[in-house]
N, C-alpha and C. Protein backbone atom coordinates (compact mmCIF):
# COMPACT_ATOMS: atom_id res chain seq x y z
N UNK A 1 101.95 97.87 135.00
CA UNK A 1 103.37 97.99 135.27
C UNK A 1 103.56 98.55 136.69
N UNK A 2 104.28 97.80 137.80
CA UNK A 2 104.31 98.44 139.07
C UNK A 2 105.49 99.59 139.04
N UNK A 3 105.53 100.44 139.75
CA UNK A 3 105.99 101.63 139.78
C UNK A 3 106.55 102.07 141.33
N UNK A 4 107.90 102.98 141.41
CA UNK A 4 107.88 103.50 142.75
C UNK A 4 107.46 105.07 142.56
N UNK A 5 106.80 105.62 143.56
CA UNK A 5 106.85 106.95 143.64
C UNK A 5 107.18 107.76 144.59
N UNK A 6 107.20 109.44 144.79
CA UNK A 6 107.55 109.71 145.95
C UNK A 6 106.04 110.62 146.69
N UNK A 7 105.83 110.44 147.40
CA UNK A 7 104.10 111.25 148.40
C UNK A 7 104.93 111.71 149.75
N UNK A 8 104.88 112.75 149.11
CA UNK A 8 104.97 113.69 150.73
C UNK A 8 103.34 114.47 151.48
N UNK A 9 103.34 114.02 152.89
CA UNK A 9 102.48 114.41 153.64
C UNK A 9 102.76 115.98 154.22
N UNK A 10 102.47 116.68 153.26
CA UNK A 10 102.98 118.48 153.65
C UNK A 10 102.61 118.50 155.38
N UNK A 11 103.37 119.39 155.59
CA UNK A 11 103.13 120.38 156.91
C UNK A 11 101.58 120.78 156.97
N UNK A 12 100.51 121.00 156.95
CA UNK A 12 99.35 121.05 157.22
C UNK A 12 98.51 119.77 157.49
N UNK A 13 98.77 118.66 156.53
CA UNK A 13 98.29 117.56 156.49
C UNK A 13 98.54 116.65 157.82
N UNK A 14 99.82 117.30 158.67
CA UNK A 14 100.45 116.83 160.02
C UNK A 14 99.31 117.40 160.90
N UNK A 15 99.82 119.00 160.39
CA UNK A 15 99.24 119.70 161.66
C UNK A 15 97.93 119.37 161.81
N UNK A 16 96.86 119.30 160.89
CA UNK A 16 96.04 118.72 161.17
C UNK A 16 94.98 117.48 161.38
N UNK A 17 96.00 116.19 161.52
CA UNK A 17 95.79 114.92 161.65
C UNK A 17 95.17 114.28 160.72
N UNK A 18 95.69 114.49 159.42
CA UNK A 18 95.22 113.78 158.24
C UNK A 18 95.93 112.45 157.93
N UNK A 19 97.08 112.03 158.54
CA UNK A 19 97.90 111.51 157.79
C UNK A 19 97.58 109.83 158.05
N UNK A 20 96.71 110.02 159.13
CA UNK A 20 96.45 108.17 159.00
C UNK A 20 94.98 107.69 158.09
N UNK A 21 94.31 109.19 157.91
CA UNK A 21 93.23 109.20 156.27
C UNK A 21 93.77 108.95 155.15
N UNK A 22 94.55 109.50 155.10
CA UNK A 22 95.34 109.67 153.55
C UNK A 22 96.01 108.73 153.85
N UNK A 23 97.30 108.11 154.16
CA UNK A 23 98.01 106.78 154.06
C UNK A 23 96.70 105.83 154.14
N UNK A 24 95.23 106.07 154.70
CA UNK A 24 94.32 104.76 154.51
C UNK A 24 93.95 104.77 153.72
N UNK A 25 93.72 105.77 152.58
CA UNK A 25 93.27 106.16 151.10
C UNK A 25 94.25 105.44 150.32
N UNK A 26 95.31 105.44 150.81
CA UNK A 26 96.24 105.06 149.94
C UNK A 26 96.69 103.46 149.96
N UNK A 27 96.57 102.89 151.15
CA UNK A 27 96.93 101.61 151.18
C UNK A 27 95.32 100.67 151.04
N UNK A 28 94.02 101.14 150.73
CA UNK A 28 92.74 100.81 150.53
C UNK A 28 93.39 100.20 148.96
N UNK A 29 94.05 101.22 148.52
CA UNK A 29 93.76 101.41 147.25
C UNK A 29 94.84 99.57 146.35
N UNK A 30 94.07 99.17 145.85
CA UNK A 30 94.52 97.60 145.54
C UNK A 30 95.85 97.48 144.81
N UNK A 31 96.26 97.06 145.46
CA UNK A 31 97.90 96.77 144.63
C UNK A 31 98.92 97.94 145.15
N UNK A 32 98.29 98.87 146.01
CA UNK A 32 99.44 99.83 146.13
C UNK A 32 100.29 99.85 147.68
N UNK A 33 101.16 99.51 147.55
CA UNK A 33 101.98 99.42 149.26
C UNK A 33 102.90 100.66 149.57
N UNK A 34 103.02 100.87 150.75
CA UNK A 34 103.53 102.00 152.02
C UNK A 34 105.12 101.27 151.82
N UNK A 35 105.67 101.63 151.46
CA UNK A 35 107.26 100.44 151.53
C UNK A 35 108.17 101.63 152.01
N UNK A 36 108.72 102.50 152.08
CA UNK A 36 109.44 103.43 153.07
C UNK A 36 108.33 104.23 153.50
N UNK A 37 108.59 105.02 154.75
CA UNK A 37 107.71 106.03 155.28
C UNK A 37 108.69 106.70 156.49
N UNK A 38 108.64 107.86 156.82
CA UNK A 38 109.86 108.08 157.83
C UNK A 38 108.88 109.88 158.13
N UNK A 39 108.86 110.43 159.43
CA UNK A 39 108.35 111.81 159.62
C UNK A 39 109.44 112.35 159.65
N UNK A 40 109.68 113.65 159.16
CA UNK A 40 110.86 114.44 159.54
C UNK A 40 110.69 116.24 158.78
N UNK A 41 110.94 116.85 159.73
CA UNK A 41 111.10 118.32 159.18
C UNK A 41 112.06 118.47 158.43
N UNK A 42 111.39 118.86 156.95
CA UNK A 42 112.69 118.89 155.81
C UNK A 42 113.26 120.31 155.81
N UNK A 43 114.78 120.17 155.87
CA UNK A 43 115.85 121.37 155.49
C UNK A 43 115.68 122.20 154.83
N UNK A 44 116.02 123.62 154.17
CA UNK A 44 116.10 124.31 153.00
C UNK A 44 116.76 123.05 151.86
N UNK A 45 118.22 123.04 152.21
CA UNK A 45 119.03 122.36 151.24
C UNK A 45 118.10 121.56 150.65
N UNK A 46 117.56 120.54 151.40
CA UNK A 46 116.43 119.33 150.73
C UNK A 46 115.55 119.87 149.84
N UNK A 47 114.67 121.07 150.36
CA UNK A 47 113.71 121.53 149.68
C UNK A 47 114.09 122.18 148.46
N UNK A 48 115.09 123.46 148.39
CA UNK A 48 115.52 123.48 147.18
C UNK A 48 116.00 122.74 146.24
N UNK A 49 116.38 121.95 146.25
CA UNK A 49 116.61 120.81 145.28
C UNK A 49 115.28 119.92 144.88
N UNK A 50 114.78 119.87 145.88
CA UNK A 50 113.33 119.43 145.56
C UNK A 50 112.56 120.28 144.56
N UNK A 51 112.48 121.47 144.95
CA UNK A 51 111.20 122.30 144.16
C UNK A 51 112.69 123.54 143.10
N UNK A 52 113.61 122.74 143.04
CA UNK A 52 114.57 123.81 141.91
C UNK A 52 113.74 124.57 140.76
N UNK A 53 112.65 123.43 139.87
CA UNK A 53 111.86 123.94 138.77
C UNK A 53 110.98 125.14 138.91
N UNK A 54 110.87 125.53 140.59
CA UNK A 54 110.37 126.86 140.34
C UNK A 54 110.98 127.57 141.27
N UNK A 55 112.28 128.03 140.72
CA UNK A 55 112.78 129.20 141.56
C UNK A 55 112.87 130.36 140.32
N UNK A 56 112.16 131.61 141.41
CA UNK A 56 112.43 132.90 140.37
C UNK A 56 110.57 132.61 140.51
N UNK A 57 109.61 131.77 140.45
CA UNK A 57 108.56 132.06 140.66
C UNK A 57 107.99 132.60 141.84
N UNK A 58 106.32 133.54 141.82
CA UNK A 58 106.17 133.92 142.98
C UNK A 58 105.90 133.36 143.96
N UNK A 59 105.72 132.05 143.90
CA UNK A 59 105.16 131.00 144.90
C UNK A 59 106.50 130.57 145.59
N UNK A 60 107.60 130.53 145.38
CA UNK A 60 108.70 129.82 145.69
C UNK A 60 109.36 129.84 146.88
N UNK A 61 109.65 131.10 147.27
CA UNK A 61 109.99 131.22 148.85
C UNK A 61 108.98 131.25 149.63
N UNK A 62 107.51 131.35 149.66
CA UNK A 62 106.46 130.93 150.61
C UNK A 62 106.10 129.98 150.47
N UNK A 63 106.38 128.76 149.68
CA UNK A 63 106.18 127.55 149.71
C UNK A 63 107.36 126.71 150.27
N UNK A 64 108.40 126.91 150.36
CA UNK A 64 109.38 126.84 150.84
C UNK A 64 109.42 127.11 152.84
N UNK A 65 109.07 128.70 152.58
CA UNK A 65 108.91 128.83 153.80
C UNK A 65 107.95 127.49 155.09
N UNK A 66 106.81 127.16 153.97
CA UNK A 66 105.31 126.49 154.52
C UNK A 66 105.89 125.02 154.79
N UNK A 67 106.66 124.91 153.70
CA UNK A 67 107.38 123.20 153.80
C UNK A 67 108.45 122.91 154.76
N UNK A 68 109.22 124.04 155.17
CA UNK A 68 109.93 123.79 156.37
C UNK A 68 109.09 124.44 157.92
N UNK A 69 107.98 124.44 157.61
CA UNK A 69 107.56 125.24 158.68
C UNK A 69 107.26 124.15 159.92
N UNK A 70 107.45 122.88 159.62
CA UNK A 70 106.74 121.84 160.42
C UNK A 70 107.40 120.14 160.06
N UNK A 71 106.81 119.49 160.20
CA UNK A 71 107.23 118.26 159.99
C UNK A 71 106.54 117.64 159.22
N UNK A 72 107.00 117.01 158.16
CA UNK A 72 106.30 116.09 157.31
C UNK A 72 106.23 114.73 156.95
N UNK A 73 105.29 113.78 156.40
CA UNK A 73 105.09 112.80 156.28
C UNK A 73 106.08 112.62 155.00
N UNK A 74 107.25 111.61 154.33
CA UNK A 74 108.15 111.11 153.38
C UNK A 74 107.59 109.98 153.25
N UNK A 75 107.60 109.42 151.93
CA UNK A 75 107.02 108.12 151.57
C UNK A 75 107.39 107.68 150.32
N UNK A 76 107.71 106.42 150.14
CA UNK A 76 108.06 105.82 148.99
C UNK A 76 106.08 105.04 148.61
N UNK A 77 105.86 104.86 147.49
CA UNK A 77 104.56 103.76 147.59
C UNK A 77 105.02 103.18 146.35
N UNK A 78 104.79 102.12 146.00
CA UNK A 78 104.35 100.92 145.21
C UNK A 78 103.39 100.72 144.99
N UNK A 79 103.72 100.40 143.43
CA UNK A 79 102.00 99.29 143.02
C UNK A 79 101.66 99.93 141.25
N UNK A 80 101.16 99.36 140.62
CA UNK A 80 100.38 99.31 139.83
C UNK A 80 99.62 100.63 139.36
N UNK A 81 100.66 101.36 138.03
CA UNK A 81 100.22 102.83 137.76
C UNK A 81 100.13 103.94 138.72
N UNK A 82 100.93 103.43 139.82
CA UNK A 82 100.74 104.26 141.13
C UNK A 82 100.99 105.99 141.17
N UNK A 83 102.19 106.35 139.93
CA UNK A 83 102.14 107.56 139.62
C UNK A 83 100.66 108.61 139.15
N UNK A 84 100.39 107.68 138.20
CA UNK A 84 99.36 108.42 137.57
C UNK A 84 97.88 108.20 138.45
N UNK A 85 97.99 107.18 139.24
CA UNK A 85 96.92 107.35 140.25
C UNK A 85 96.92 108.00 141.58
N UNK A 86 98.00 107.90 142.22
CA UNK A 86 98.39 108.80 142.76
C UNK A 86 98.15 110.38 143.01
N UNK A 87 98.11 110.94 141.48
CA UNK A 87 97.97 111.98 141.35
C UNK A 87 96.63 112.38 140.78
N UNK A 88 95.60 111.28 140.58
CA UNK A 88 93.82 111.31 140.41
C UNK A 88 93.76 111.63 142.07
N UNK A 89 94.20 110.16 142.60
CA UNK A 89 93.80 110.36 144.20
C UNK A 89 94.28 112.02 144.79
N UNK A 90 95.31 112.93 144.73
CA UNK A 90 95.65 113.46 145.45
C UNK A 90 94.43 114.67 144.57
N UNK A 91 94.48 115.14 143.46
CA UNK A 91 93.49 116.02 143.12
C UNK A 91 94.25 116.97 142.66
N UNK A 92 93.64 118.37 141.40
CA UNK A 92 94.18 119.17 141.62
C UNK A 92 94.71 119.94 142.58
N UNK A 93 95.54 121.16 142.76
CA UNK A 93 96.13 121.95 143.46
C UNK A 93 95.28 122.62 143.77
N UNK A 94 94.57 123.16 143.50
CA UNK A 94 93.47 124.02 143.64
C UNK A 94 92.48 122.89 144.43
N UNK A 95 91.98 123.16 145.86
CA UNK A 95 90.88 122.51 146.69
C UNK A 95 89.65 122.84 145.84
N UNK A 96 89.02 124.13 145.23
CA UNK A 96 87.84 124.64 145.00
C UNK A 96 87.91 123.65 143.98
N UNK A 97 88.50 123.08 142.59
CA UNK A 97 88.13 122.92 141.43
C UNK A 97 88.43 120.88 141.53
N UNK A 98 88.97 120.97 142.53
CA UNK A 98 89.35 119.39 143.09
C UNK A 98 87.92 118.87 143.21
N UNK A 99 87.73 117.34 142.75
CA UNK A 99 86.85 116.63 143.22
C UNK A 99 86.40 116.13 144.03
N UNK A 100 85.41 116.19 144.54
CA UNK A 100 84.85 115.41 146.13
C UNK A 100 85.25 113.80 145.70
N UNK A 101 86.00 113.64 146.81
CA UNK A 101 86.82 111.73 146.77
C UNK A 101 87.97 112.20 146.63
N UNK A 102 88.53 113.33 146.05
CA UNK A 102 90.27 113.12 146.15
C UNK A 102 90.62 113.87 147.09
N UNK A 103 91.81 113.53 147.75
CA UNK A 103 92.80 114.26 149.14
C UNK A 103 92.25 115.65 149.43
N UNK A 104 92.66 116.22 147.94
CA UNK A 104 92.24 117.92 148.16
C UNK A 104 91.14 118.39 147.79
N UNK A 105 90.04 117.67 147.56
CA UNK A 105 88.63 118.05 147.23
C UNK A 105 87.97 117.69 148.32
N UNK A 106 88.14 116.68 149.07
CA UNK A 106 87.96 116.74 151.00
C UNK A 106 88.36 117.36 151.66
N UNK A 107 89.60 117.82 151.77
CA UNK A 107 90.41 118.27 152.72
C UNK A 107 91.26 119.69 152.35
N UNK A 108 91.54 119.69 151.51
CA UNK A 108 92.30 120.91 151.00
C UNK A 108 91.23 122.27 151.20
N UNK A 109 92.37 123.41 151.84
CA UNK A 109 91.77 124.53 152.03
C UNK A 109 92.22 126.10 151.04
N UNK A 110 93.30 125.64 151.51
CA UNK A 110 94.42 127.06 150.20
C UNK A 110 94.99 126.33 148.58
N UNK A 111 95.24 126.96 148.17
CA UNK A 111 96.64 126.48 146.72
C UNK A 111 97.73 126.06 147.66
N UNK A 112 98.64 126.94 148.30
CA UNK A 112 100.09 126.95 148.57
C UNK A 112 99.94 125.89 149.15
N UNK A 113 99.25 125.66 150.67
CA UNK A 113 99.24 124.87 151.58
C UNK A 113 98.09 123.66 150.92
N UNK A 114 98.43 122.34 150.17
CA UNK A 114 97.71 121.99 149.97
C UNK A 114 97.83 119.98 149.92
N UNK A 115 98.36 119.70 151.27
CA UNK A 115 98.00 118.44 151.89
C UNK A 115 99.56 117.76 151.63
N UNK A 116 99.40 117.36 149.66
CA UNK A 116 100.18 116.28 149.30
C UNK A 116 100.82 116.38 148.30
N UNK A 117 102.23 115.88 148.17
CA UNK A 117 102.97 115.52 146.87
C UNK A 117 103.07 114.54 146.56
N UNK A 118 102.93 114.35 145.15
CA UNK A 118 103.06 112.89 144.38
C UNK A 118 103.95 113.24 143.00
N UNK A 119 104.33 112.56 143.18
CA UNK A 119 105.64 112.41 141.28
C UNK A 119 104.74 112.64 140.19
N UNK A 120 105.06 113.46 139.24
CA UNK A 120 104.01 113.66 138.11
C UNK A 120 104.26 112.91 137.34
N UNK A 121 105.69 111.89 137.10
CA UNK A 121 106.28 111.20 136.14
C UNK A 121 107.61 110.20 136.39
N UNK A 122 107.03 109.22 135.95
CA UNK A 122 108.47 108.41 136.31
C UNK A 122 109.79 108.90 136.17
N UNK A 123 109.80 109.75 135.47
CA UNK A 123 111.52 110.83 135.57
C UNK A 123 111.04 111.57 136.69
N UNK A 124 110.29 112.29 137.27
CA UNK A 124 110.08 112.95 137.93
C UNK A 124 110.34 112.50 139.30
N UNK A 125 110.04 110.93 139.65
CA UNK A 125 109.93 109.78 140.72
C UNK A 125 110.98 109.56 140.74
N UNK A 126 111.87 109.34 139.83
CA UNK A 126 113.55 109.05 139.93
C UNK A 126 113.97 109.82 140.70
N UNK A 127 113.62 110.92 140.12
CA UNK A 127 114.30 112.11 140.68
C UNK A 127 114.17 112.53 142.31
N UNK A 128 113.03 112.32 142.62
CA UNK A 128 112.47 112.86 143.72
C UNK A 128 113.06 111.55 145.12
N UNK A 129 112.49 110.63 144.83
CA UNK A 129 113.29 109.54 145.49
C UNK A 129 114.56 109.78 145.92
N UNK A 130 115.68 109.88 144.99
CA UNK A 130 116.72 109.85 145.25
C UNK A 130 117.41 111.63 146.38
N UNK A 131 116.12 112.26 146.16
CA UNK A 131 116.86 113.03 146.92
C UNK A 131 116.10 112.93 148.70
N UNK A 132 115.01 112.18 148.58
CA UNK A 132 114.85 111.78 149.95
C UNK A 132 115.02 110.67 150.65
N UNK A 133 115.36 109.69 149.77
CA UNK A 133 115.53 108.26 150.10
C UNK A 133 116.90 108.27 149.47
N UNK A 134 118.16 108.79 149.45
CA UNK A 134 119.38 108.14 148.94
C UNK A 134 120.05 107.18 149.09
């Protein structure tokens, strides 16, 4: 079943020139296409609405802080289970317990700061889309 999702290229993944690895990880990958893509330093307003599900947690305003700290990669992708692969490819959150071959088991250094977002769920992809692509 083809699918849209949303992959954001965090603020670290810029700063440190990952982003034409990872979009090549991603468009390698068979059946899955780059169909919006746009760089831009995201707002508070954007971000809170983005990450609403964890406010009141301790991570929330320093992740916040980290996500507007710079400019990031926005992306729509397509293709074939792309959610749920998506989120094999990107790896746990955690770099240490991430697998060697996914985004953050190569590349990932901290939790907070950690490369990439991907939709955990087609409600989740609805959701997320529409507040960066309206």
């Amino acid at each position: 079943m083809s699918q849209r999702t949303l992959v954001l290229l965090k603020p670290d993944a810029v700063a440190r020139g990952l982003v034409g690895e990872i979009i090549g990880r991603i468009e390698r990958k068979a059946g899955w296409a780059v169909t919006a893509l746009e760089l831009r330093t995201l707002d508070r307003v954007t971000l809170e609405t983005h990450y609403a599900e964890h406010v009141g947690r301790p991570f929330y305003e320093p992740l916040l802080d980290f996500m507007a700290s710079g400019p990031s990669v926005v992306m729509v992708v397509e293709g074939e289970r792309v959610i749920e692969g998506l989120r094999v490819l990107a790896g746990p959150t955690d770099p240490i317990v991430a697998s060697p071959g996914s985004i953050r088991g190569d590349y990932g250094t901290i939790v907070r700061e950690n490369l990439i977002h991907a939709s955990d769920s087609e409600e989740s992809a609805e959701r997320e889309l529409k507040i960066f692509f309206p």
